[in-house]
PDB file of N, CA and C in Angstrom:
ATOM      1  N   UNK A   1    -112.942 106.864 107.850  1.00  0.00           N
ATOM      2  CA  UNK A   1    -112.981 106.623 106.426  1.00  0.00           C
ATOM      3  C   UNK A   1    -111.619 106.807 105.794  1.00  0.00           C
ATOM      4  N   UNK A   2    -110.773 107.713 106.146  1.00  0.00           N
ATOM      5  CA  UNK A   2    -109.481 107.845 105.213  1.00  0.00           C
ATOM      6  C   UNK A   2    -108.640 106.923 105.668  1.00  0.00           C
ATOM      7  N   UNK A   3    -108.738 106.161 106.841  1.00  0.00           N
ATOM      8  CA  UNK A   3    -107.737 105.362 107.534  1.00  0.00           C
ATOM      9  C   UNK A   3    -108.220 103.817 106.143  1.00  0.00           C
ATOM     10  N   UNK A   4    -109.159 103.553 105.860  1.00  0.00           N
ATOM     11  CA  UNK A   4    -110.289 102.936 105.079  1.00  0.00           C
ATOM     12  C   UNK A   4    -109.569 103.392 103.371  1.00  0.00           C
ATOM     13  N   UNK A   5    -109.772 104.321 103.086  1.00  0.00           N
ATOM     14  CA  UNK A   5    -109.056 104.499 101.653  1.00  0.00           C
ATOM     15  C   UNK A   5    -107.749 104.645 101.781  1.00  0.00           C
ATOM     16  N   UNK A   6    -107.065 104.539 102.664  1.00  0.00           N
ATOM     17  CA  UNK A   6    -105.331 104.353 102.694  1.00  0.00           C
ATOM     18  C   UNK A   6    -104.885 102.897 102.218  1.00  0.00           C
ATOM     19  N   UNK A   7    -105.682 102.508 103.004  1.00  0.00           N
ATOM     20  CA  UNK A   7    -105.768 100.905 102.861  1.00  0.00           C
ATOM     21  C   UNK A   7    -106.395 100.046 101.451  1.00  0.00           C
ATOM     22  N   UNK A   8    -106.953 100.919 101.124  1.00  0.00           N
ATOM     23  CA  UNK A   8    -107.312 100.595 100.001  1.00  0.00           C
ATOM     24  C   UNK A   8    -109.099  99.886  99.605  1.00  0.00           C
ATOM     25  N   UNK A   9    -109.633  99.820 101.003  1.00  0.00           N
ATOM     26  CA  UNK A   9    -110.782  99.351 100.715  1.00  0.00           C
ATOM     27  C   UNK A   9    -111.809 100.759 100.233  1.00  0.00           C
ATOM     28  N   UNK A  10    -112.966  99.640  99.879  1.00  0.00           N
ATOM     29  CA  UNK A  10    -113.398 100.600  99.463  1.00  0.00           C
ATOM     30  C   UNK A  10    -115.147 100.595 100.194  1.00  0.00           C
ATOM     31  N   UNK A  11    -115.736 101.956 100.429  1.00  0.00           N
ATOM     32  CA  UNK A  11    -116.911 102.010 100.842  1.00  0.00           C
ATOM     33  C   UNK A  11    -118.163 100.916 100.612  1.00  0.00           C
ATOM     34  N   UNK A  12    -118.326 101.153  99.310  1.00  0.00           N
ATOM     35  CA  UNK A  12    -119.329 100.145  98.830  1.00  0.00           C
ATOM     36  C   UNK A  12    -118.729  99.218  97.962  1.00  0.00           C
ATOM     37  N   UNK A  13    -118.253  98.334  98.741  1.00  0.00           N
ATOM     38  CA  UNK A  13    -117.264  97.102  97.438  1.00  0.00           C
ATOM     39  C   UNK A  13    -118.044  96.756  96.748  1.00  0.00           C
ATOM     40  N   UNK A  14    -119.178  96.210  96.686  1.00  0.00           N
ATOM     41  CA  UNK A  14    -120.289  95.799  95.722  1.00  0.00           C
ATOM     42  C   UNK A  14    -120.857  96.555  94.973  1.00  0.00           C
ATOM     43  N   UNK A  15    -121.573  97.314  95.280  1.00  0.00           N
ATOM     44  CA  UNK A  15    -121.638  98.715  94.049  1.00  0.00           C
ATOM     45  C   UNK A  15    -120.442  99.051  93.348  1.00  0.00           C
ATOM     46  N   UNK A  16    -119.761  99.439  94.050  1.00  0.00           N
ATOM     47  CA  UNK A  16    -119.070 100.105  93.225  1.00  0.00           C
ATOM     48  C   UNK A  16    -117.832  98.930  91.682  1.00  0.00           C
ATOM     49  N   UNK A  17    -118.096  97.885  92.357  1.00  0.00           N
ATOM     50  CA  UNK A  17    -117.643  96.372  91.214  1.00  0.00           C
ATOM     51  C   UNK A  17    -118.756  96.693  90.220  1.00  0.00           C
ATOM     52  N   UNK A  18    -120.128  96.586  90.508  1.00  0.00           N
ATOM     53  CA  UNK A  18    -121.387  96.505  89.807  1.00  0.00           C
ATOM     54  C   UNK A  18    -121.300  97.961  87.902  1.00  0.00           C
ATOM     55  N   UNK A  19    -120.920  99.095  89.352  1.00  0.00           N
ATOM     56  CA  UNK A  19    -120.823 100.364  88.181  1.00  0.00           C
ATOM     57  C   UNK A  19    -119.253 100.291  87.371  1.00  0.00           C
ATOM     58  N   UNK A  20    -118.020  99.635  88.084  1.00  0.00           N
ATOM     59  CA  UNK A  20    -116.859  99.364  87.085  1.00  0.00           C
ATOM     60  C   UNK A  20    -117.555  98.497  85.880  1.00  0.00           C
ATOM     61  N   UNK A  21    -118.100  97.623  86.385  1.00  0.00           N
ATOM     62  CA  UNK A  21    -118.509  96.831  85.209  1.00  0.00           C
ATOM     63  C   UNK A  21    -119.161  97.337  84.199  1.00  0.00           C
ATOM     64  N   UNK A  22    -120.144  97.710  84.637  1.00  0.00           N
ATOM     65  CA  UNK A  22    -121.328  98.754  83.584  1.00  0.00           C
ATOM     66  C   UNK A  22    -120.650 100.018  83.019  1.00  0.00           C
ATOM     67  N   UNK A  23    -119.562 100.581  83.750  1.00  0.00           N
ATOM     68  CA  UNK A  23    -118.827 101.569  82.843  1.00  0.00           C
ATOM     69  C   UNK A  23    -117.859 101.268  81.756  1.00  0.00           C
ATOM     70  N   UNK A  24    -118.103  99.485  81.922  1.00  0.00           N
ATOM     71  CA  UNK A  24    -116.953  98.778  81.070  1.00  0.00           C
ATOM     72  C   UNK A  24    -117.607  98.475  79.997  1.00  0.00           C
ATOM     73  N   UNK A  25    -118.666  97.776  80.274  1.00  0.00           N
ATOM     74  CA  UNK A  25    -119.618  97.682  78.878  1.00  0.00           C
ATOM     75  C   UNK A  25    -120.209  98.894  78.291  1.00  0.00           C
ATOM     76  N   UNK A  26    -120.518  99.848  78.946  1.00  0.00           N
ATOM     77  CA  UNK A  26    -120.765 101.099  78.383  1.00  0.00           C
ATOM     78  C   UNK A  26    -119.537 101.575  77.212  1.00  0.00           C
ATOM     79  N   UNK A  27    -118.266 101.684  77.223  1.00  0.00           N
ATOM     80  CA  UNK A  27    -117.147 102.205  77.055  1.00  0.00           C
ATOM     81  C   UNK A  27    -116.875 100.729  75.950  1.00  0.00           C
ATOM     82  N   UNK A  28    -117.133  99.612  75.791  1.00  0.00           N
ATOM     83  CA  UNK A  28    -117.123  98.474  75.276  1.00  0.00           C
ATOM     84  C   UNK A  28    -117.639  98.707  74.298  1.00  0.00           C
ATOM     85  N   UNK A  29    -118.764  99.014  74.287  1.00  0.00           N
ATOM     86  CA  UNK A  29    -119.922  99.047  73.449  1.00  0.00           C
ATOM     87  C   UNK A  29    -119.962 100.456  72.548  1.00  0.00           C
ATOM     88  N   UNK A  30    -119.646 101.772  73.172  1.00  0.00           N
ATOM     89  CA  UNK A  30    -119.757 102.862  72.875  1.00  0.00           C
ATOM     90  C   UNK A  30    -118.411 103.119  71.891  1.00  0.00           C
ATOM     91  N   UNK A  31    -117.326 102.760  72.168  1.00  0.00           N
ATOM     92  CA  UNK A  31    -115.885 102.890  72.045  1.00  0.00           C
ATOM     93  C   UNK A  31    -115.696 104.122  72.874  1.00  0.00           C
ATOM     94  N   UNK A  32    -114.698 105.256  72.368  1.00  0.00           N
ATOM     95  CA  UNK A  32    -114.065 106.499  72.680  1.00  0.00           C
ATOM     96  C   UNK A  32    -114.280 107.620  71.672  1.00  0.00           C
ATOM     97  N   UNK A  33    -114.136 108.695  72.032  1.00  0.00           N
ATOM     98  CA  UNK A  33    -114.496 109.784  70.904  1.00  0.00           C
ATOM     99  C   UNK A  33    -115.755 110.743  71.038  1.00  0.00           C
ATOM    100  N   UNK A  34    -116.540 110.140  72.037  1.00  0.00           N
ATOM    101  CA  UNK A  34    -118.082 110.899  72.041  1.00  0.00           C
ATOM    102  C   UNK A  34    -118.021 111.534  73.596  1.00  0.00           C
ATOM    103  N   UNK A  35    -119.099 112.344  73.493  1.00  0.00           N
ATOM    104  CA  UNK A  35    -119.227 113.505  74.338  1.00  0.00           C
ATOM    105  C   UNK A  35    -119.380 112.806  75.599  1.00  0.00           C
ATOM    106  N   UNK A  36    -118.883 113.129  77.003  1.00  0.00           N
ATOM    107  CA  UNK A  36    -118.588 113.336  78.113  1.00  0.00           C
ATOM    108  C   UNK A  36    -120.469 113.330  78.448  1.00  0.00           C
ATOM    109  N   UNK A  37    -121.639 113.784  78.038  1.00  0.00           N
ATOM    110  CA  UNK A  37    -123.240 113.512  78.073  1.00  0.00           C
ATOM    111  C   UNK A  37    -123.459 111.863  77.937  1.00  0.00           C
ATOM    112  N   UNK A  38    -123.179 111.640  76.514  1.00  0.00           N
ATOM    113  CA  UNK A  38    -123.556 110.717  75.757  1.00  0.00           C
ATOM    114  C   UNK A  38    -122.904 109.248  76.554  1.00  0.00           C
ATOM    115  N   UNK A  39    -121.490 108.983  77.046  1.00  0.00           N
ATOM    116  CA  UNK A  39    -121.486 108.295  78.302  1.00  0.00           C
ATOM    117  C   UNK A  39    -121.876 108.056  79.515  1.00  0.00           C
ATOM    118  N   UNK A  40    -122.405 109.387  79.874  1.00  0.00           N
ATOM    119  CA  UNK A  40    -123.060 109.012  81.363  1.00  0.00           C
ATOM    120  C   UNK A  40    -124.727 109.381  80.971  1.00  0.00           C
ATOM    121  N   UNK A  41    -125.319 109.287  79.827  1.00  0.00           N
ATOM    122  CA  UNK A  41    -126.448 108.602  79.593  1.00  0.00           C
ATOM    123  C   UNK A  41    -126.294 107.251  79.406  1.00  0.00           C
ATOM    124  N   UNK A  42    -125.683 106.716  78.742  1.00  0.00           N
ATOM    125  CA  UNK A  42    -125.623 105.612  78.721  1.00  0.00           C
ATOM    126  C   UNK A  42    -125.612 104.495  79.733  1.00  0.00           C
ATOM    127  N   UNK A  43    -124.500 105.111  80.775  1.00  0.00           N
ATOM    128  CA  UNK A  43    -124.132 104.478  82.141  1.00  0.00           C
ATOM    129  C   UNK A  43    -125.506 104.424  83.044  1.00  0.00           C
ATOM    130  N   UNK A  44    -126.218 105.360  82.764  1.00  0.00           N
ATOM    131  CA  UNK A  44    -127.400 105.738  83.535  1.00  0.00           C
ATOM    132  C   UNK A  44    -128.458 104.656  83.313  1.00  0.00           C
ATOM    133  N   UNK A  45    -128.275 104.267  81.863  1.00  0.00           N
ATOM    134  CA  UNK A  45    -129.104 103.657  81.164  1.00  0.00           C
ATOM    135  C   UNK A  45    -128.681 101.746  81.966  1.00  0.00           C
ATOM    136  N   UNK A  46    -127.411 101.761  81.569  1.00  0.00           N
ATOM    137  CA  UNK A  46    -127.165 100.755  82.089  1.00  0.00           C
ATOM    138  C   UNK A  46    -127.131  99.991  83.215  1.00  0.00           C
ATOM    139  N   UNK A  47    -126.777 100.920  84.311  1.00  0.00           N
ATOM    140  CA  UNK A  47    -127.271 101.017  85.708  1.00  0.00           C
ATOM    141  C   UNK A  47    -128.634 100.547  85.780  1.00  0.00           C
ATOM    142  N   UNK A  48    -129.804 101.278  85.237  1.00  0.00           N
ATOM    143  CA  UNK A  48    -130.512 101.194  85.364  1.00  0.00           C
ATOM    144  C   UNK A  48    -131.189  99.881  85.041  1.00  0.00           C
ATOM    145  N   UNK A  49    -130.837  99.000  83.776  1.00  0.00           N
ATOM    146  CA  UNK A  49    -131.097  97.562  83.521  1.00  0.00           C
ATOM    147  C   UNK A  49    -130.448  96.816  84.531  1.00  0.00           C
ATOM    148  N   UNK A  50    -129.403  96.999  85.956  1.00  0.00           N
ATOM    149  CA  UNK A  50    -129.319  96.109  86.548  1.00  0.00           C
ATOM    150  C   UNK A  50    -129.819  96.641  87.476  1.00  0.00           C
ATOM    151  N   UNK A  51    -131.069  96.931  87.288  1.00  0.00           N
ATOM    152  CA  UNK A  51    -131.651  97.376  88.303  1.00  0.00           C
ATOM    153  C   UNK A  51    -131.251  98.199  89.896  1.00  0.00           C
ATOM    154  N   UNK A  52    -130.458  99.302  89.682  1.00  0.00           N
ATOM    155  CA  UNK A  52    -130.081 100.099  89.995  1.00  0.00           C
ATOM    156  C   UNK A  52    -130.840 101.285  89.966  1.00  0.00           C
ATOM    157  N   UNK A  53    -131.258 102.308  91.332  1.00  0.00           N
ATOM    158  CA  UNK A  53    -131.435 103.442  91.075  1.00  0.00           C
ATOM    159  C   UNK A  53    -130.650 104.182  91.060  1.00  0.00           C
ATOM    160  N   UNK A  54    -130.833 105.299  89.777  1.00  0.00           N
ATOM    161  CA  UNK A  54    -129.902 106.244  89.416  1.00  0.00           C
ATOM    162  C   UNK A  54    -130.442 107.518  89.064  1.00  0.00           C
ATOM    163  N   UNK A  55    -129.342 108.706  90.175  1.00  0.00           N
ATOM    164  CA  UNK A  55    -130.489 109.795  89.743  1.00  0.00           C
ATOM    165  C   UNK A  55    -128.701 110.702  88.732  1.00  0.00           C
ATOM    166  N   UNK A  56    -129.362 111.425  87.938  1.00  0.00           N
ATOM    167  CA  UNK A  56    -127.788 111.987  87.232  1.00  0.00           C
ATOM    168  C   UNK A  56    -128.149 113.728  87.300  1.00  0.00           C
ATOM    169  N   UNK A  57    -126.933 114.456  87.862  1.00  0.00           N
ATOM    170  CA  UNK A  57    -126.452 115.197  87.731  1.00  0.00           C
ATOM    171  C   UNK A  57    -127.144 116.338  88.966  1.00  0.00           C
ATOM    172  N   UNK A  58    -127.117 115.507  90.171  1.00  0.00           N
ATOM    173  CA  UNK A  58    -128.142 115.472  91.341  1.00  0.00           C
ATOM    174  C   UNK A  58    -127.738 116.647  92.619  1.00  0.00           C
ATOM    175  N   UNK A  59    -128.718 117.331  92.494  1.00  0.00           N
ATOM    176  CA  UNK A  59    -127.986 118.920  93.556  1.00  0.00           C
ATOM    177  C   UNK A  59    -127.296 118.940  95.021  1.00  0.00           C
ATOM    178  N   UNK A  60    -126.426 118.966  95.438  1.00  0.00           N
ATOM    179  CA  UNK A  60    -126.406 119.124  96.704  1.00  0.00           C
ATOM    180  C   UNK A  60    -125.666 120.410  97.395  1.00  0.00           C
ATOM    181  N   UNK A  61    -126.347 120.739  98.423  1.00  0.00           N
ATOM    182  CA  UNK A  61    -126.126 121.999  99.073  1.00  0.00           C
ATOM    183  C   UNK A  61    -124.329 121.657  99.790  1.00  0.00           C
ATOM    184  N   UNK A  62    -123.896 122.455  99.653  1.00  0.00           N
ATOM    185  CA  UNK A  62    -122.982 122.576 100.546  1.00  0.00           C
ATOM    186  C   UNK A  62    -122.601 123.533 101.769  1.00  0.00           C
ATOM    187  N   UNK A  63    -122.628 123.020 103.123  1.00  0.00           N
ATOM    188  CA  UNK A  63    -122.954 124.416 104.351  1.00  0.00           C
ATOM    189  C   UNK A  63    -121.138 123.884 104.851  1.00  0.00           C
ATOM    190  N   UNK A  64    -120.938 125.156 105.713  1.00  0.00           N
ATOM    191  CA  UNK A  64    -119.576 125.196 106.363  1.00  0.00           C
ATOM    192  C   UNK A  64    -119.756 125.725 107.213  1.00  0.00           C
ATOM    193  N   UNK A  65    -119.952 125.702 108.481  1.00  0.00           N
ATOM    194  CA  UNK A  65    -120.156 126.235 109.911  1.00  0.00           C
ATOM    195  C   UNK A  65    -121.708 126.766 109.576  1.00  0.00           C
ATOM    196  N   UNK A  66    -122.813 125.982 109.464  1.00  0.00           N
ATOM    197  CA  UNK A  66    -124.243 126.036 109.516  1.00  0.00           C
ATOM    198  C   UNK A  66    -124.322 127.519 108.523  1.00  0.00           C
ATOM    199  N   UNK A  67    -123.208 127.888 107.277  1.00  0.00           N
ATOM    200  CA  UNK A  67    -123.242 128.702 106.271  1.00  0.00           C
ATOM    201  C   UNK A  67    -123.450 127.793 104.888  1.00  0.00           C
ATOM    202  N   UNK A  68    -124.437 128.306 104.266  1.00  0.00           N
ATOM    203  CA  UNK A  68    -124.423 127.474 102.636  1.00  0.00           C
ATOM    204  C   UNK A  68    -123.494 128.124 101.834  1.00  0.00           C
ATOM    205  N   UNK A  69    -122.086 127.668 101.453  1.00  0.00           N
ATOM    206  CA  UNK A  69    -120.963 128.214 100.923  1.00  0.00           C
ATOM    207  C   UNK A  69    -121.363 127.649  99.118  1.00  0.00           C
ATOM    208  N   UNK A  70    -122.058 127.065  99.030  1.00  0.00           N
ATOM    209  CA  UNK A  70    -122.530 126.747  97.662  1.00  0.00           C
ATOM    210  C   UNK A  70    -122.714 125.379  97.028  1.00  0.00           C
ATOM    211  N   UNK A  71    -122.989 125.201  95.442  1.00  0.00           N
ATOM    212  CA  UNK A  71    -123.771 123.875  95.554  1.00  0.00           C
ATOM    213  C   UNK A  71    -122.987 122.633  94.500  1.00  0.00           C
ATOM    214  N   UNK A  72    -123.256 121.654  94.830  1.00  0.00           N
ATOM    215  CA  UNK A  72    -122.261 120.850  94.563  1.00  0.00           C
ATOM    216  C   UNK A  72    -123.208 119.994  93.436  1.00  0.00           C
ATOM    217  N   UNK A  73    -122.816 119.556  92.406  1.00  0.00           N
ATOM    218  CA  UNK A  73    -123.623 118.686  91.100  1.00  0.00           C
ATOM    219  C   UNK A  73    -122.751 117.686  91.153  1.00  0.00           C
ATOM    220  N   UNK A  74    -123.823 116.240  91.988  1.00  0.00           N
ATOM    221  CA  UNK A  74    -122.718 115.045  91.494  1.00  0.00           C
ATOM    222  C   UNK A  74    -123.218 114.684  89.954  1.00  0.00           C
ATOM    223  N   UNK A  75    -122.609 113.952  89.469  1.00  0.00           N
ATOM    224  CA  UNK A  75    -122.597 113.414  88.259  1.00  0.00           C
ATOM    225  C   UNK A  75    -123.744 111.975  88.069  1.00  0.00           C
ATOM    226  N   UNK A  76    -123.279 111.205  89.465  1.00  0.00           N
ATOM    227  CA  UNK A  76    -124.208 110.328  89.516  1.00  0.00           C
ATOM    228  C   UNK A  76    -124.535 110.163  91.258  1.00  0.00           C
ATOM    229  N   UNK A  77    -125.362 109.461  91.253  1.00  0.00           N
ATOM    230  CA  UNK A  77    -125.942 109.228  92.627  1.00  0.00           C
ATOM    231  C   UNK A  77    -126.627 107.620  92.130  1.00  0.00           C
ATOM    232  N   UNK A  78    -125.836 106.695  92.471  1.00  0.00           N
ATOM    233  CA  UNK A  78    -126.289 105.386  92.528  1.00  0.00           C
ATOM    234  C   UNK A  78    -126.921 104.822  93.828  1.00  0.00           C
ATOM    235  N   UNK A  79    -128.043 103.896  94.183  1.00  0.00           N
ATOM    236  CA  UNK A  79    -128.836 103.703  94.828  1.00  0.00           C
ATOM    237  C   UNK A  79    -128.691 104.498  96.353  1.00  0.00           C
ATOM    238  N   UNK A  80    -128.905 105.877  96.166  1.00  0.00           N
ATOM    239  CA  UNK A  80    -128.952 106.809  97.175  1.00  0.00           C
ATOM    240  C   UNK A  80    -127.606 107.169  97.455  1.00  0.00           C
ATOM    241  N   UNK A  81    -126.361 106.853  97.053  1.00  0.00           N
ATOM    242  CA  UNK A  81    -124.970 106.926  97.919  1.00  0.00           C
ATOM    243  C   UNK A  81    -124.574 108.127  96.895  1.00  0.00           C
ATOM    244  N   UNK A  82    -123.923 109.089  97.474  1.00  0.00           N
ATOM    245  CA  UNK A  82    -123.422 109.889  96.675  1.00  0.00           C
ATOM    246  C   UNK A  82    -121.503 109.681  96.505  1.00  0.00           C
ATOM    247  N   UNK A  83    -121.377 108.781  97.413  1.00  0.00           N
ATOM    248  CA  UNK A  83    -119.779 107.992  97.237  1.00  0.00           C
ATOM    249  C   UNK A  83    -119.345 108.641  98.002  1.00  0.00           C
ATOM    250  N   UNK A  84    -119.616 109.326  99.422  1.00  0.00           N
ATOM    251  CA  UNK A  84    -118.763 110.179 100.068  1.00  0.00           C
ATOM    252  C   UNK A  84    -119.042 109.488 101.576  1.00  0.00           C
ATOM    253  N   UNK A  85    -118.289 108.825 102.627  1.00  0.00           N
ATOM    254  CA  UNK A  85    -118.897 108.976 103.609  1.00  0.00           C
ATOM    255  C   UNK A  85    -119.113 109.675 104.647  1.00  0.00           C
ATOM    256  N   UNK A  86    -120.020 110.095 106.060  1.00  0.00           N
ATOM    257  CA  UNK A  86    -120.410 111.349 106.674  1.00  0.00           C
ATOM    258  C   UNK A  86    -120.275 111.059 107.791  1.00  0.00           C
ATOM    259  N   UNK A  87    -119.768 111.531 108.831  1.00  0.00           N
ATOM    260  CA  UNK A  87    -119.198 111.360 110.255  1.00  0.00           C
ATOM    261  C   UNK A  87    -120.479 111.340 110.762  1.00  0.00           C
TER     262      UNK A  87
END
């Protein structure tokens, strides 16, 4: 994967075009000035009309040598991908 983001591609080229866009009309539509919530409801919202599943602000454990070192809150989780990839 990092040999992959050096280069510049990207994991999910299609998703992730899909949510630039929708964060564009979100931010289009919304302008600037409002709360850091009130955008990624929106985005959520929007996602969601292109029929996208979206879960927001979604738990995940974090372990380090089969230890749970603590827990990680993504922001979004679009159709299952949390944007990270896993060996």
């Amino acid at each position: 994967m990092a040999e992959a983001v050096a280069k510049g591609e990207l994991l999910y080229k299609e998703l992730t075009a899909d949510i630039i866009v929708a964060a564009l009309a979100v931010h289009n539509t919304l302008g600037c000035g409002l709360l850091e919530k009130v955008y990624e409801n929106a985005l959520v919202w929007e996602l969601t009309l292109r029929k996208h599943k979206v879960l927001a602000q979604q738990e995940f454990r974090v372990t380090y040598r089969d230890k749970e070192v603590g827990v990680y809150y993504a922001d979004l989780v679009v159709d299952g991908r949390e944007g990270r990839g896993r060996s």
